[in-house]
C-alpha atoms as a PDB file:
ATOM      1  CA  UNK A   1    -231.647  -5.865   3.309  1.00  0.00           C
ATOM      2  CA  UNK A   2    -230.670  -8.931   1.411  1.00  0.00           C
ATOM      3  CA  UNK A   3    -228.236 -11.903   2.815  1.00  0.00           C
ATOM      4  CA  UNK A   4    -226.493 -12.734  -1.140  1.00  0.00           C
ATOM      5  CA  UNK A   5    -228.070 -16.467  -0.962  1.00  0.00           C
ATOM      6  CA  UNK A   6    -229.445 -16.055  -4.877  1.00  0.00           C
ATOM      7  CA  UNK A   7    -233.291 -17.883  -4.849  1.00  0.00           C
ATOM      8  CA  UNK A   8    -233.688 -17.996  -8.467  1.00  0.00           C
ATOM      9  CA  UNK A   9    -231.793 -17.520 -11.678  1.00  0.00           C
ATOM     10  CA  UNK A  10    -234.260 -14.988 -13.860  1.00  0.00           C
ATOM     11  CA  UNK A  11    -234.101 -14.041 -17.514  1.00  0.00           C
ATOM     12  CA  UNK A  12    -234.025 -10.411 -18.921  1.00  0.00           C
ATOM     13  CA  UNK A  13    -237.432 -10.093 -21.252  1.00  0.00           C
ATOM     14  CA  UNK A  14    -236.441  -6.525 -21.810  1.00  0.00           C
ATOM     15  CA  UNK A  15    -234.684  -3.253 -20.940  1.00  0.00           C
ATOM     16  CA  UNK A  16    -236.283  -0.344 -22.313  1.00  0.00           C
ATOM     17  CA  UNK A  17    -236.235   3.636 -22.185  1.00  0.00           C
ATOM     18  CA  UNK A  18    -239.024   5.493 -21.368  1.00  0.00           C
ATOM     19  CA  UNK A  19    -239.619   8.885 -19.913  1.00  0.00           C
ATOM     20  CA  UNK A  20    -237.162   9.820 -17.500  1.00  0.00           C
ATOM     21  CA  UNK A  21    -235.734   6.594 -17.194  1.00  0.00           C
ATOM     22  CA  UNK A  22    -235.390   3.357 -18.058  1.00  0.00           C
ATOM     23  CA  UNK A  23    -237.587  -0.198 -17.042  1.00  0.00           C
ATOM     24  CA  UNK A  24    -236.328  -3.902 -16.784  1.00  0.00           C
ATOM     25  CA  UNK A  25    -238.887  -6.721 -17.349  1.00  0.00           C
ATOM     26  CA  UNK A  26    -237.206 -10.325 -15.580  1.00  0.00           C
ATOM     27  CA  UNK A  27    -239.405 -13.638 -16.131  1.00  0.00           C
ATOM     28  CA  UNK A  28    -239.266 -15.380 -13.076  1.00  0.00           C
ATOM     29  CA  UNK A  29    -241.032 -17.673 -10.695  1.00  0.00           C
ATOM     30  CA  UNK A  30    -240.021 -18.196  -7.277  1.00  0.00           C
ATOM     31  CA  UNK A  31    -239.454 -14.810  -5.920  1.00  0.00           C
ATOM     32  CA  UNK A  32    -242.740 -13.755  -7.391  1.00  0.00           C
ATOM     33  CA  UNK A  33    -244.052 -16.075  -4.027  1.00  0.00           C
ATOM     34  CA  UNK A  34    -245.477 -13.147  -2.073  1.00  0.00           C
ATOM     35  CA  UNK A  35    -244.208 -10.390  -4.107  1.00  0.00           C
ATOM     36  CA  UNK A  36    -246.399  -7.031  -4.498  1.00  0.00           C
ATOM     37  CA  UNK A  37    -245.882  -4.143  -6.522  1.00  0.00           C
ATOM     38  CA  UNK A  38    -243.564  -1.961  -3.925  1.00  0.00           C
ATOM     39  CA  UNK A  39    -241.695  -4.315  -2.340  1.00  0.00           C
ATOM     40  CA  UNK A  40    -238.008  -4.699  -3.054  1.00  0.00           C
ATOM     41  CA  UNK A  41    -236.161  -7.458  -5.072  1.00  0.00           C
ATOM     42  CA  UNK A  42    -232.354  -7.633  -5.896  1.00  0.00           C
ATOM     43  CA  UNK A  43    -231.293  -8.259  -9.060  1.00  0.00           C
ATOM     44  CA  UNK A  44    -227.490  -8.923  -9.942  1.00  0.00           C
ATOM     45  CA  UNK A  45    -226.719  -7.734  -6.327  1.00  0.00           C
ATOM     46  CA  UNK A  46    -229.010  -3.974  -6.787  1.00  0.00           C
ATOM     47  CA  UNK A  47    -231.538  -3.589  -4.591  1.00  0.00           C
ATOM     48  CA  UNK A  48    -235.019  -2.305  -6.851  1.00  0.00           C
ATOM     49  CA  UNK A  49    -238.570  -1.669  -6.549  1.00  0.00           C
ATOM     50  CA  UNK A  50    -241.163  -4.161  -8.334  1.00  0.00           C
ATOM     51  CA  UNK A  51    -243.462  -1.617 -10.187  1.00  0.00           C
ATOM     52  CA  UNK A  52    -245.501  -4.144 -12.170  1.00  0.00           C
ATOM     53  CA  UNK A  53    -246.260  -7.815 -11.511  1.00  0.00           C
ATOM     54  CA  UNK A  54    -247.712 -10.888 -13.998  1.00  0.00           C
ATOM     55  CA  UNK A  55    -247.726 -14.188 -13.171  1.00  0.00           C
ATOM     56  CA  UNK A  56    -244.441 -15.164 -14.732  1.00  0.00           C
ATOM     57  CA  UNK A  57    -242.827 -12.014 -14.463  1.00  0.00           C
ATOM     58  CA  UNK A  58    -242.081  -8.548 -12.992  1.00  0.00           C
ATOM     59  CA  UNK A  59    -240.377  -5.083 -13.634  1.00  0.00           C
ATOM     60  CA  UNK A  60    -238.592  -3.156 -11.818  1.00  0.00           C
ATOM     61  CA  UNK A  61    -237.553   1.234 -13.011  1.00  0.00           C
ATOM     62  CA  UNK A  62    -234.126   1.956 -12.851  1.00  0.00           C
ATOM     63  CA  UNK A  63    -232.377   5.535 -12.481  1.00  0.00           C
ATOM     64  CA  UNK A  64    -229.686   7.060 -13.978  1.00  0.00           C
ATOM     65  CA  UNK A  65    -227.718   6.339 -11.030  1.00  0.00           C
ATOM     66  CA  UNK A  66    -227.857   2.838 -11.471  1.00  0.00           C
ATOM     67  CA  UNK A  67    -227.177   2.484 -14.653  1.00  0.00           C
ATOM     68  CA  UNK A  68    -223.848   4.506 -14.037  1.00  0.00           C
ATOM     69  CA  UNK A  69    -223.112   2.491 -10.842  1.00  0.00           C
ATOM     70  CA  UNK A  70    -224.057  -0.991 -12.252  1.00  0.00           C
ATOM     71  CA  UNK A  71    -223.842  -3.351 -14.741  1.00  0.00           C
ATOM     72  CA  UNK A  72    -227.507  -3.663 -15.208  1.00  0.00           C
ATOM     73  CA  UNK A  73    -227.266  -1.153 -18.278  1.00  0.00           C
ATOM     74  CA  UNK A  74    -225.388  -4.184 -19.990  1.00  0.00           C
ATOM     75  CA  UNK A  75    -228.174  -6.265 -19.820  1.00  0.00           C
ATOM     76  CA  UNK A  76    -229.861  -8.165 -23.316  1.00  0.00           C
ATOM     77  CA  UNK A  77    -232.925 -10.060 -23.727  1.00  0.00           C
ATOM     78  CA  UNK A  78    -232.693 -13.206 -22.550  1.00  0.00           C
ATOM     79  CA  UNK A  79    -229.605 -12.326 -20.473  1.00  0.00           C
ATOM     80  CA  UNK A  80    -229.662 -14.108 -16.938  1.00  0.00           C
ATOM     81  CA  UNK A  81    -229.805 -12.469 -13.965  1.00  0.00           C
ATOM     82  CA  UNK A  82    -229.014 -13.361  -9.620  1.00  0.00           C
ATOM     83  CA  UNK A  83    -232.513 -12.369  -8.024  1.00  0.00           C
ATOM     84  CA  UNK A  84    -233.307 -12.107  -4.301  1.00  0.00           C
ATOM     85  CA  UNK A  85    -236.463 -11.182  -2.404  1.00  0.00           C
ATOM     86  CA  UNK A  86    -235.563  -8.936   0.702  1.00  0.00           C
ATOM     87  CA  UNK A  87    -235.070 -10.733   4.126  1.00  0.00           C
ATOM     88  CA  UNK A  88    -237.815 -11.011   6.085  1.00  0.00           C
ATOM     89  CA  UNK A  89    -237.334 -10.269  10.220  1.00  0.00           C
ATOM     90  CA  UNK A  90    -237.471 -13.514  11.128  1.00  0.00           C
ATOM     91  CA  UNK A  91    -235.422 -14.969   8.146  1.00  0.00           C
ATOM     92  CA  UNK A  92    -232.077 -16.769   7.980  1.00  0.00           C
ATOM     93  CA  UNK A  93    -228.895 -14.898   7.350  1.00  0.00           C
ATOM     94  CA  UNK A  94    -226.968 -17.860   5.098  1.00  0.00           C
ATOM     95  CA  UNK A  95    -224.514 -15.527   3.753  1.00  0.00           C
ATOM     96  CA  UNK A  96    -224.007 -12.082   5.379  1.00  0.00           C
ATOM     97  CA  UNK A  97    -225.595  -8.527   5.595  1.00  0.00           C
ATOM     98  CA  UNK A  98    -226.225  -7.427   2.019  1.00  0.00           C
ATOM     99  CA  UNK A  99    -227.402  -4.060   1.300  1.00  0.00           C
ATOM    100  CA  UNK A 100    -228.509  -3.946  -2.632  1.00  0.00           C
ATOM    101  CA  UNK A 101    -225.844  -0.941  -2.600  1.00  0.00           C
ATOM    102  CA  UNK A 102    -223.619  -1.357  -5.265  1.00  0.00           C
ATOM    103  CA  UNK A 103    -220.463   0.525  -5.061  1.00  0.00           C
ATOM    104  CA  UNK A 104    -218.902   0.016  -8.233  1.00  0.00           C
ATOM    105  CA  UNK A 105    -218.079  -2.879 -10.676  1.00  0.00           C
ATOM    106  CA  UNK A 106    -215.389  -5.194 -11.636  1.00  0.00           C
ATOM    107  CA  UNK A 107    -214.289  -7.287 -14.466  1.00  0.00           C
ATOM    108  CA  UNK A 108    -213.729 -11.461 -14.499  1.00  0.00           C
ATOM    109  CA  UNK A 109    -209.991 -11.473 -15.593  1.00  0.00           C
ATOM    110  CA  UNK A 110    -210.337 -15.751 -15.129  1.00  0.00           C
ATOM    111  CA  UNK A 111    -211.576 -18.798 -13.932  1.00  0.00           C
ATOM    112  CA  UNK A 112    -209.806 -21.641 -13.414  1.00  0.00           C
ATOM    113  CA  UNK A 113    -211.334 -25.106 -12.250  1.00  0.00           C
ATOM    114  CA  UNK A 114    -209.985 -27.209  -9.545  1.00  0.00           C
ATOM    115  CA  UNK A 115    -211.713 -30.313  -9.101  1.00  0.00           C
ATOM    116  CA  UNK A 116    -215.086 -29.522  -8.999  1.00  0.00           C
ATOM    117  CA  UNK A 117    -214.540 -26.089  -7.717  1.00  0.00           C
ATOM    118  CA  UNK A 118    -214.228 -22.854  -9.770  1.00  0.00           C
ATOM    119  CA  UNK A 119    -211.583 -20.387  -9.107  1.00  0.00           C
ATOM    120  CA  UNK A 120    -212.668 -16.552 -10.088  1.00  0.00           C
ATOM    121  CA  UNK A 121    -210.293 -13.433 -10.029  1.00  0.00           C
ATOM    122  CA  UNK A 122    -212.441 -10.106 -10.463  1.00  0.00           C
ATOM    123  CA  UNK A 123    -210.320  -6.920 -11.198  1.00  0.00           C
ATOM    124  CA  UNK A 124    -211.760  -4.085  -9.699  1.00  0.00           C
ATOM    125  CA  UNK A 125    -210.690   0.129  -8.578  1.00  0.00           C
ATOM    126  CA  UNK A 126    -208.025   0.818  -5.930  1.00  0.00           C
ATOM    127  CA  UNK A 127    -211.085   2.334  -4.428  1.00  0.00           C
ATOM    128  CA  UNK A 128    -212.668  -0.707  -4.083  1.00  0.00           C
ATOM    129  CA  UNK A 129    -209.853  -3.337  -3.524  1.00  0.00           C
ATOM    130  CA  UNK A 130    -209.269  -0.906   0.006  1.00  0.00           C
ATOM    131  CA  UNK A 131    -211.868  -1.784   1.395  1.00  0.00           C
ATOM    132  CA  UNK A 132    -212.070  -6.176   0.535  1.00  0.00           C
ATOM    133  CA  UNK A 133    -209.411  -8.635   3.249  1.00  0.00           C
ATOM    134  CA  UNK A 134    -208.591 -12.228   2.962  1.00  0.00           C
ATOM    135  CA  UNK A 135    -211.253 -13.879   4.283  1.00  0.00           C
ATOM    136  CA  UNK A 136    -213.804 -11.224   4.298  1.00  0.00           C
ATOM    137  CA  UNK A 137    -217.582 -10.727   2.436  1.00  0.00           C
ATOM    138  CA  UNK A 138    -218.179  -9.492  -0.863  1.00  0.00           C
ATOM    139  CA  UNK A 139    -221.565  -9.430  -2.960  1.00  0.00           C
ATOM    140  CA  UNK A 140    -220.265 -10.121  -6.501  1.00  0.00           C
ATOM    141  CA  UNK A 141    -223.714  -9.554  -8.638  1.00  0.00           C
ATOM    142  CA  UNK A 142    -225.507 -10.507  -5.413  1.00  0.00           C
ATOM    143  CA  UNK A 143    -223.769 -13.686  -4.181  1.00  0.00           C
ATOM    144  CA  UNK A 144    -222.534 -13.257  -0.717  1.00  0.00           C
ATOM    145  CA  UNK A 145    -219.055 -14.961  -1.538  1.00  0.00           C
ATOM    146  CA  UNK A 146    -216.118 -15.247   0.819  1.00  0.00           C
ATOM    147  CA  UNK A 147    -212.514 -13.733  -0.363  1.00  0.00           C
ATOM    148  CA  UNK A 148    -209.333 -15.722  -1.062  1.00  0.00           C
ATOM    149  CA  UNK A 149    -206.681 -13.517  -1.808  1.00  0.00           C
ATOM    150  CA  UNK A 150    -206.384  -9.718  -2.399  1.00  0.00           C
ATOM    151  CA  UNK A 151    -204.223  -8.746  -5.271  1.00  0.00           C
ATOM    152  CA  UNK A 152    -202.878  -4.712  -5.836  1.00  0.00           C
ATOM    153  CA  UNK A 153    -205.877  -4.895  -8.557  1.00  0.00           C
ATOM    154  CA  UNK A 154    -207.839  -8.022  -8.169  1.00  0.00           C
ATOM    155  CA  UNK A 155    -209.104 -10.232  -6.100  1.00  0.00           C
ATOM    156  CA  UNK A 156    -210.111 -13.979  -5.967  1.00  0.00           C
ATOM    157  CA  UNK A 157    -213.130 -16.265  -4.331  1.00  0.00           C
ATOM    158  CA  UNK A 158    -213.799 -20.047  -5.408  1.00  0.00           C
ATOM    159  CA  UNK A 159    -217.397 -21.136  -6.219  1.00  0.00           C
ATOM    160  CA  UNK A 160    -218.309 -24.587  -5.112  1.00  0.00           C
ATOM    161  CA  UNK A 161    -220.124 -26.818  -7.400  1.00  0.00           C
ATOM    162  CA  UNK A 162    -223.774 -26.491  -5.921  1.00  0.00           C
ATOM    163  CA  UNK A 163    -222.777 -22.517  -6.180  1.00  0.00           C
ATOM    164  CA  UNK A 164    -221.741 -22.774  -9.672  1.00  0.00           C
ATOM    165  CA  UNK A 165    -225.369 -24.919 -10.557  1.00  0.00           C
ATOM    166  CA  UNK A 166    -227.442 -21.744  -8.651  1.00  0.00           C
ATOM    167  CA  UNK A 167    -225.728 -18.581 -10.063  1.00  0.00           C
ATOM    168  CA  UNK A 168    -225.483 -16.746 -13.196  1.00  0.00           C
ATOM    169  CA  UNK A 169    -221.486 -15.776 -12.611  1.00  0.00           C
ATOM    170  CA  UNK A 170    -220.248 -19.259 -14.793  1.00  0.00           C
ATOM    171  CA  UNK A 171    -222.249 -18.379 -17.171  1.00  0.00           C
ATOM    172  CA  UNK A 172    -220.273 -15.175 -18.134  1.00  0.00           C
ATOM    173  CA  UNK A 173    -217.448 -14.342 -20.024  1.00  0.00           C
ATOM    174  CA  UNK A 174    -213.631 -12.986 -19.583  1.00  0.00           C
ATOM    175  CA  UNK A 175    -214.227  -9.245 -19.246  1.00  0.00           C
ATOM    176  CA  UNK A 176    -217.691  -9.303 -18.375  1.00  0.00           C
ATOM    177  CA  UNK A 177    -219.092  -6.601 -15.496  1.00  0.00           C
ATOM    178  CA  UNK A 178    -219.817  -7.862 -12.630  1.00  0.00           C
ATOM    179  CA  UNK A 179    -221.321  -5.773  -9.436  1.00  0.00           C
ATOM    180  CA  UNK A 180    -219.058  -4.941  -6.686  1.00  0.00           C
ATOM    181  CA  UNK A 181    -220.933  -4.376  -2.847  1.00  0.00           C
ATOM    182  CA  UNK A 182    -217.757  -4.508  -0.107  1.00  0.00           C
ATOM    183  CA  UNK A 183    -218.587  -5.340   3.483  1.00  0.00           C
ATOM    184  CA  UNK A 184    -220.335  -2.143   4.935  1.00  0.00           C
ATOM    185  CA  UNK A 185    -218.275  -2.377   8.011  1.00  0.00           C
ATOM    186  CA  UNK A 186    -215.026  -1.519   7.035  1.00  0.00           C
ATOM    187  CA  UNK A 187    -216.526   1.581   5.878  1.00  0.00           C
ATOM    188  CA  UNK A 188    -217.832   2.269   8.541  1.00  0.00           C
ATOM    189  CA  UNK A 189    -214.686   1.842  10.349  1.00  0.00           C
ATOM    190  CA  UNK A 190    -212.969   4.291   8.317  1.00  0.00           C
ATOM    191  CA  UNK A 191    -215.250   7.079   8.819  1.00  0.00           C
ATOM    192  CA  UNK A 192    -215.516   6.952  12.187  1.00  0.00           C
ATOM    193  CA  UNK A 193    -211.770   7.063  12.568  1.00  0.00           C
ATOM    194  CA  UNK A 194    -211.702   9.689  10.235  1.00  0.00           C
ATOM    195  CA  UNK A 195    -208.542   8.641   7.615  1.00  0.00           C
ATOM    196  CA  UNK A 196    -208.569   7.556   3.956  1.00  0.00           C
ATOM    197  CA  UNK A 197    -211.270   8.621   1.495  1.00  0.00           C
ATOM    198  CA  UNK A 198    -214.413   8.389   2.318  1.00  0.00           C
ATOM    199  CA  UNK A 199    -216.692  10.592   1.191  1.00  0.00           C
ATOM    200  CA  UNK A 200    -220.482  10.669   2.963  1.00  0.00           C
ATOM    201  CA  UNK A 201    -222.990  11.062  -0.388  1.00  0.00           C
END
């Protein structure tokens, strides 16, 4: 369980195939504090295992599912990446509860500054938009960010100077991926009152 309050901006080193799958080396620092090989760290919002472990850096395996589900397959060398260390029983919950689930992603149609703020509208599926209100949580590449407005095919969140200093989202471009988690509750509301389309996997 993560809370989408990013602790460190990392840099991709290198994705690489190998058998059965594929690996992703970040160079990092801060969430390496009490980190062990088996423990979980979210990157871009996706919740992965640490399966090696240097002093400036770590990797983490990722499955097929993943890269279908993600935009982690995107990912260059010396790309920058959102990274989280999981939340701790008796940590803080600054943003809300963030599963490392993605469930699809979405693309930055704009930004547009006001003031010091940063306006963002991310397109995303009519699967997704269903499930994201005015007002509500969404993990966009693992910040816990709070909607604005919810379009037929978009929506849009602001980012707060302090925000924009501490996340990778600025830094990309019109049309890039981003990764899409919506609030587990509302599905969890619609299974249990049985309409729309939710499918258990």
């Amino acid at each position: 369980m993560f809370t989408g309050i990013v602790e460190e901006i990392g840099t991709v080193e290198e994705l690489i195939e190998r058998a059965g799958g594929w690996s992703l080396s970040v160079s990092a620092q801060l969430v390496l504090d009490g980190t062990k090989p088996g423990d979980s760290l979210a990157v871009n919002g996706v919740c992965l295992t640490v399966t090696e472990l240097t002093a400036g850096n770590f990797v983490v395996g990722l499955s097929p599912e993943t890269l279908r589900r993600t935009n982690l397959g995107d990912l260059c060398r010396y790309d920058v990446v959102n990274l989280e260390r999981s939340l701790p029983a008796n940590g803080r919950v600054g943003g809300h509860f963030v599963q490392g689930h993605v469930d699809g992603t979405g693309m930055i149609r704009s930004f547009k500054p006001e003031g010091d703020s940063l306006w963002l509208t991310v397109e995303a599926l009519p699967e997704l938009i269903r499930y994201i209100v005015p007002k509500g949580y969404i993990a966009v590449d693992g910040v816990s960010l709070t909607v604005v407005d919810v379009l037929p095919d978009a929506f849009t969140f602001m980012l707060v100077a302090y925000t924009q200093q501490h996340i990778s989202l600025p830094r990309k471009p019109v049309g890039g991926r981003v990764n899409l988690e919506v609030d587990i509750l509302g599905k969890y509301v619609e299974k249990f009152i049985g309409v729309g389309n939710y499918v258990a996997r």
